[in-house]
C-alpha atoms as a PDB file:
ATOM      1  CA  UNK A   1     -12.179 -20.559  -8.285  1.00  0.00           C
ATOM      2  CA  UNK A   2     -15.538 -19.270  -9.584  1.00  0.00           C
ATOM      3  CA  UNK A   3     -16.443 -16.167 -11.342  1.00  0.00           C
ATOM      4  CA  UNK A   4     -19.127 -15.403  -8.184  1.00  0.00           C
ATOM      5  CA  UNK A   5     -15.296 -15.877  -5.810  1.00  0.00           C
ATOM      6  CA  UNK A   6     -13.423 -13.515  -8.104  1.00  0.00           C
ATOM      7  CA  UNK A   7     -16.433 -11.074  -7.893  1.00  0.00           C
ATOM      8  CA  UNK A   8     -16.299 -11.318  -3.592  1.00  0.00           C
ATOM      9  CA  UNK A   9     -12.622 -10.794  -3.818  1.00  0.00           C
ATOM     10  CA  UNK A  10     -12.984  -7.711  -5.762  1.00  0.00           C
ATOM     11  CA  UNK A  11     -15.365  -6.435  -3.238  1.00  0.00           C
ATOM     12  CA  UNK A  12     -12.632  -6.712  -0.949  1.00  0.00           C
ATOM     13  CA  UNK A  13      -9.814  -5.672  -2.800  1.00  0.00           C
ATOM     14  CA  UNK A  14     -12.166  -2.780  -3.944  1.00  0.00           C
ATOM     15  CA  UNK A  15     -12.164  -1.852  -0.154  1.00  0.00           C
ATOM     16  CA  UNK A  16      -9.043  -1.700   0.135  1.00  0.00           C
ATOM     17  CA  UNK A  17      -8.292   0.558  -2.384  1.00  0.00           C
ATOM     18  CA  UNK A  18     -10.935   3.386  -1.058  1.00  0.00           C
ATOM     19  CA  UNK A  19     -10.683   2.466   2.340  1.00  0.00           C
ATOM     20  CA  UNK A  20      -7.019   1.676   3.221  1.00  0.00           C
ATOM     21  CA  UNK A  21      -6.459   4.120   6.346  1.00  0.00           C
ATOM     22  CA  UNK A  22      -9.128   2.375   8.204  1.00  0.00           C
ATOM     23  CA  UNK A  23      -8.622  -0.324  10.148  1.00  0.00           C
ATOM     24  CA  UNK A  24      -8.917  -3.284   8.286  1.00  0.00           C
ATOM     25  CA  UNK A  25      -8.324  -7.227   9.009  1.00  0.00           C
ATOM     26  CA  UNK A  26      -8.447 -10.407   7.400  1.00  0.00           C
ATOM     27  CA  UNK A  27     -11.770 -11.111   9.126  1.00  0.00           C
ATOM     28  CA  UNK A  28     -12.782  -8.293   8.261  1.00  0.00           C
ATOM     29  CA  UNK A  29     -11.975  -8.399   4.374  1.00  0.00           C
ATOM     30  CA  UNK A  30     -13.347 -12.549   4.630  1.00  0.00           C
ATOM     31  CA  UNK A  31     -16.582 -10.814   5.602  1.00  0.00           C
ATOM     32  CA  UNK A  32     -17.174  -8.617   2.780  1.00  0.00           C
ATOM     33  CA  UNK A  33     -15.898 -10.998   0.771  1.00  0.00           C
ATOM     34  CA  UNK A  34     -18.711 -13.895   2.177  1.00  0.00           C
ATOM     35  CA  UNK A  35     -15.755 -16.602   2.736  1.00  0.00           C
ATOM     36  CA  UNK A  36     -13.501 -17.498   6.324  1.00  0.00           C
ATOM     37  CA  UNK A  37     -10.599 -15.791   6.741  1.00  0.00           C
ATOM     38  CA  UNK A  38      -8.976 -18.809   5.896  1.00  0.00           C
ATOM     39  CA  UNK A  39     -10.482 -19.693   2.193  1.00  0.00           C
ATOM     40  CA  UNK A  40     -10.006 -15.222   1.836  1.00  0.00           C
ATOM     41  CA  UNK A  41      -5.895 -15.197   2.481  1.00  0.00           C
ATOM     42  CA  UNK A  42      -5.903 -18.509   0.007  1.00  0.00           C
ATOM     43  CA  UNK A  43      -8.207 -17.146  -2.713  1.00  0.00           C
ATOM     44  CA  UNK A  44      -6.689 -13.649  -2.262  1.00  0.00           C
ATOM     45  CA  UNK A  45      -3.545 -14.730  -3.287  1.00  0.00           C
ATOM     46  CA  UNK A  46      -4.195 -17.152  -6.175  1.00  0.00           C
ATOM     47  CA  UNK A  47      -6.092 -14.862  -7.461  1.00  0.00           C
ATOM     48  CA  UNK A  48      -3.827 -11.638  -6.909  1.00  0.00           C
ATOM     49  CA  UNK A  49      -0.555 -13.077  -6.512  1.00  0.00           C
ATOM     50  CA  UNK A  50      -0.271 -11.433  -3.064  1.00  0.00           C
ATOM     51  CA  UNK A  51      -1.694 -11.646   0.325  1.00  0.00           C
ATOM     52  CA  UNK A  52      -4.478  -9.067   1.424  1.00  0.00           C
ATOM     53  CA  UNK A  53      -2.154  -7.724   3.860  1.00  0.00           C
ATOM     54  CA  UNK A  54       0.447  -7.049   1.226  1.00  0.00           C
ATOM     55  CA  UNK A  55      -1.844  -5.533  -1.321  1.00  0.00           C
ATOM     56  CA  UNK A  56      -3.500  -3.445   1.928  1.00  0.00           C
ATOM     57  CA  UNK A  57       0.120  -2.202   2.874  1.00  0.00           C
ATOM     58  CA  UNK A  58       1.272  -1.249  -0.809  1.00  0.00           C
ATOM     59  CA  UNK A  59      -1.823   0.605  -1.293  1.00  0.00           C
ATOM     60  CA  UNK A  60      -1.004   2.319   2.332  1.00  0.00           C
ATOM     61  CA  UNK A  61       2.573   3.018   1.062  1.00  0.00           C
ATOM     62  CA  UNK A  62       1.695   4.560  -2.391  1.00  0.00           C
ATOM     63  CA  UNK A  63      -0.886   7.270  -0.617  1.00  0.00           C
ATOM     64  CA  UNK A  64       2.114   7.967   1.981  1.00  0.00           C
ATOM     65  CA  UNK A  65       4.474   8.741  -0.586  1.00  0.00           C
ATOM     66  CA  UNK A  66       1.885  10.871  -2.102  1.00  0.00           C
ATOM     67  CA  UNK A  67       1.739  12.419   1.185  1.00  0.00           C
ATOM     68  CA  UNK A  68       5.485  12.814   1.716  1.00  0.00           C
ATOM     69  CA  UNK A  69       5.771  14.995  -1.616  1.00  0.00           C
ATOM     70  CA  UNK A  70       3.841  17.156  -0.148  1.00  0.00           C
ATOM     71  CA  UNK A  71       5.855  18.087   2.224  1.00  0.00           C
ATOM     72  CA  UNK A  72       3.842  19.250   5.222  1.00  0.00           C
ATOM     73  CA  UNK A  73       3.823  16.552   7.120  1.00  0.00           C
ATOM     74  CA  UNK A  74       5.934  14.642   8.873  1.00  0.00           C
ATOM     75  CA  UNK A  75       6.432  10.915   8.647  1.00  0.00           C
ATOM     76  CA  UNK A  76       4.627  10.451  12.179  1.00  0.00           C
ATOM     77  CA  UNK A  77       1.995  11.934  10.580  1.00  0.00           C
ATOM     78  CA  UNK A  78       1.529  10.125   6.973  1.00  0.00           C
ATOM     79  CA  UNK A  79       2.227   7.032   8.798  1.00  0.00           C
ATOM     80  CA  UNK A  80      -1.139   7.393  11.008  1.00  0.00           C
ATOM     81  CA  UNK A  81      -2.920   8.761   8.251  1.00  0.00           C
ATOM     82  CA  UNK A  82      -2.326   5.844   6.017  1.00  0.00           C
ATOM     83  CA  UNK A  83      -3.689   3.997   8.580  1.00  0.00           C
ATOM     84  CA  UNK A  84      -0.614   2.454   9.602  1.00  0.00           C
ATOM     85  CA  UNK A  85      -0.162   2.066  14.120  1.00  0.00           C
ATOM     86  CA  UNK A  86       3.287   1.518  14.413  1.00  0.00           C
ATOM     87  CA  UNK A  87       5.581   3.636  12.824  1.00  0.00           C
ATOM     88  CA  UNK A  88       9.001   1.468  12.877  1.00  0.00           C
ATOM     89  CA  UNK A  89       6.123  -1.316  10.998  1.00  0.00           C
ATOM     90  CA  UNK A  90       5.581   1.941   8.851  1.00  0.00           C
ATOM     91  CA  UNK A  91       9.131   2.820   8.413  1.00  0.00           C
ATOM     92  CA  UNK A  92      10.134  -0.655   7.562  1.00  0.00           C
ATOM     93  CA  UNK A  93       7.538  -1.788   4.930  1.00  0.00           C
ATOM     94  CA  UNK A  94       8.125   1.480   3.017  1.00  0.00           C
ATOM     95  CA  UNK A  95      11.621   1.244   2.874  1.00  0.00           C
ATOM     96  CA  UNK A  96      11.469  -2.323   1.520  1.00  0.00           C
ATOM     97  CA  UNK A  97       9.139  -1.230  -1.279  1.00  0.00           C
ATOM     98  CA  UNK A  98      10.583   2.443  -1.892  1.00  0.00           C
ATOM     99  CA  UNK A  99      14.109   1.585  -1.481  1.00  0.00           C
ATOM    100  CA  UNK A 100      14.579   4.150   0.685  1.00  0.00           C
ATOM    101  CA  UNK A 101      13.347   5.749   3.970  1.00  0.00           C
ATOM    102  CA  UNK A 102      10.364   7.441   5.005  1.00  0.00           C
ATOM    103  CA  UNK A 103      13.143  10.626   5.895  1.00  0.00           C
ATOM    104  CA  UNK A 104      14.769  10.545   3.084  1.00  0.00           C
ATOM    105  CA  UNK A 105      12.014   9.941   0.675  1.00  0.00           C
ATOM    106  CA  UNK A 106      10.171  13.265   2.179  1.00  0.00           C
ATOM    107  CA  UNK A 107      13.355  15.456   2.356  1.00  0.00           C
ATOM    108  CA  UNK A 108      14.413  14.826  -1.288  1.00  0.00           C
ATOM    109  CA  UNK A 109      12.859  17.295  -3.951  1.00  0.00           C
ATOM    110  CA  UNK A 110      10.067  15.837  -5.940  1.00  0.00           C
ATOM    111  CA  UNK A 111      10.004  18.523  -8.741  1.00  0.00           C
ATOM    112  CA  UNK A 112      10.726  16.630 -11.725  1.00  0.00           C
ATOM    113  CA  UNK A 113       6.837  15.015 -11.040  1.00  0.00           C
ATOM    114  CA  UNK A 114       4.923  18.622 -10.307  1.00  0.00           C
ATOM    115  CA  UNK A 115       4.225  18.738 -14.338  1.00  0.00           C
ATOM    116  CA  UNK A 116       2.820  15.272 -14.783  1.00  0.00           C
ATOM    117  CA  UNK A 117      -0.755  14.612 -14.582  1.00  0.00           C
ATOM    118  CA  UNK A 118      -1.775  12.646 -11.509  1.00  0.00           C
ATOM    119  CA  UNK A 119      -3.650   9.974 -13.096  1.00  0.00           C
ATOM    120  CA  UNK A 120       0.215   9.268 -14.786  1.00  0.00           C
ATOM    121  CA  UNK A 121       2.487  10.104 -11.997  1.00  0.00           C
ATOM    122  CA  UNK A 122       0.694   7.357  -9.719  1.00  0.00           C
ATOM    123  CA  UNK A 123       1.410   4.685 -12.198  1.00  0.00           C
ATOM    124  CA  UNK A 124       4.821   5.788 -11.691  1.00  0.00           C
ATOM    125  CA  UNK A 125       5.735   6.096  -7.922  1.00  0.00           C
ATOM    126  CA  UNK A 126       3.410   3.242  -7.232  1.00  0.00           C
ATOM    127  CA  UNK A 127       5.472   0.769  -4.706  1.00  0.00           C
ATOM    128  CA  UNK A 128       7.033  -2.448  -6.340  1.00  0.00           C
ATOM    129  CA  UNK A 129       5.612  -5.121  -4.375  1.00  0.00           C
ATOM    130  CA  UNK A 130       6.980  -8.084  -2.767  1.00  0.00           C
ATOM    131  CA  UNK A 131      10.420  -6.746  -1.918  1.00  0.00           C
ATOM    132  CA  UNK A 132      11.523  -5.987  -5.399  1.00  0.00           C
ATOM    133  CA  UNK A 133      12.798  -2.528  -4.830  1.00  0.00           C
ATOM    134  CA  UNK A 134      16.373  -1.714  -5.322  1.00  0.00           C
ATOM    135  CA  UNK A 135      18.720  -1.099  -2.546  1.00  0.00           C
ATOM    136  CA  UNK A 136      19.557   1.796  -2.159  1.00  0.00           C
ATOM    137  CA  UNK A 137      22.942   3.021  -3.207  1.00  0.00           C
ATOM    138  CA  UNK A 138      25.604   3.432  -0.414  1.00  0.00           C
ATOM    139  CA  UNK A 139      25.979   7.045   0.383  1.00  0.00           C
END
């Protein structure tokens, strides 16, 4: 892979960090990127360790658990305005990298955070990719 690649996947990746409620595709993300679809998913993932969905989705999941603390919406809500169409796609993929349910994620106090800076609390709740999370504990 060249440096000029790594630069074009940035671009992408880049995108999908300010721009992950809109509605983006592989095509899509091969285009800013200059490369097919194809060559994108491959390059993406040697070069990230993940596919551009996957990184697209964590980065979806992270600003929805931002958006659960909060409180005033519900998980119909966060899910659409993550950019995410189907909420039991929603409810799945956040559970598999939260450990736990949109629900119960949102109805569980988030206090202990409201003193930490957000630049340090993101680092923090950010979403353990690739199905790492822990399961949660039987109630």
């Amino acid at each position: 892979m060249t440096l000029e690649d790594l630069v074009r996947l940035r671009r992408a990746r880049d995108l999908m960090d300010r721009d992950y409620a809109e509605p983006l595709d592989v095509p899509a993300l091969a285009r800013v990127a200059l490369m097919s679809p194809g060559h994108f998913s491959r390059s993406f993932r040697a070069a990230f360790g993940e596919t551009p969905y996957s990184y697209l989705m964590t980065r979806r999941i992270e600003r929805a658990k931002a958006l659960l603390r909060r409180g005033d919406l519900s998980v119909t809500e966060v899910c659409f305005a993550v950019g995410c169409t189907s909420l039991g796609s929603f409810s799945s993929r956040f559970t598999e990298l939260v450990g736990e349910s949109p629900s119960a994620y949102r109805a569980r106090p988030h206090d202990e955070g409201a003193a930490v800076p957000a630049c340090i609390a993101k680092i923090h709740t950010r979403p353990v990719r690739n199905g790492e999370a822990k399961p949660s504990s039987p109630p």
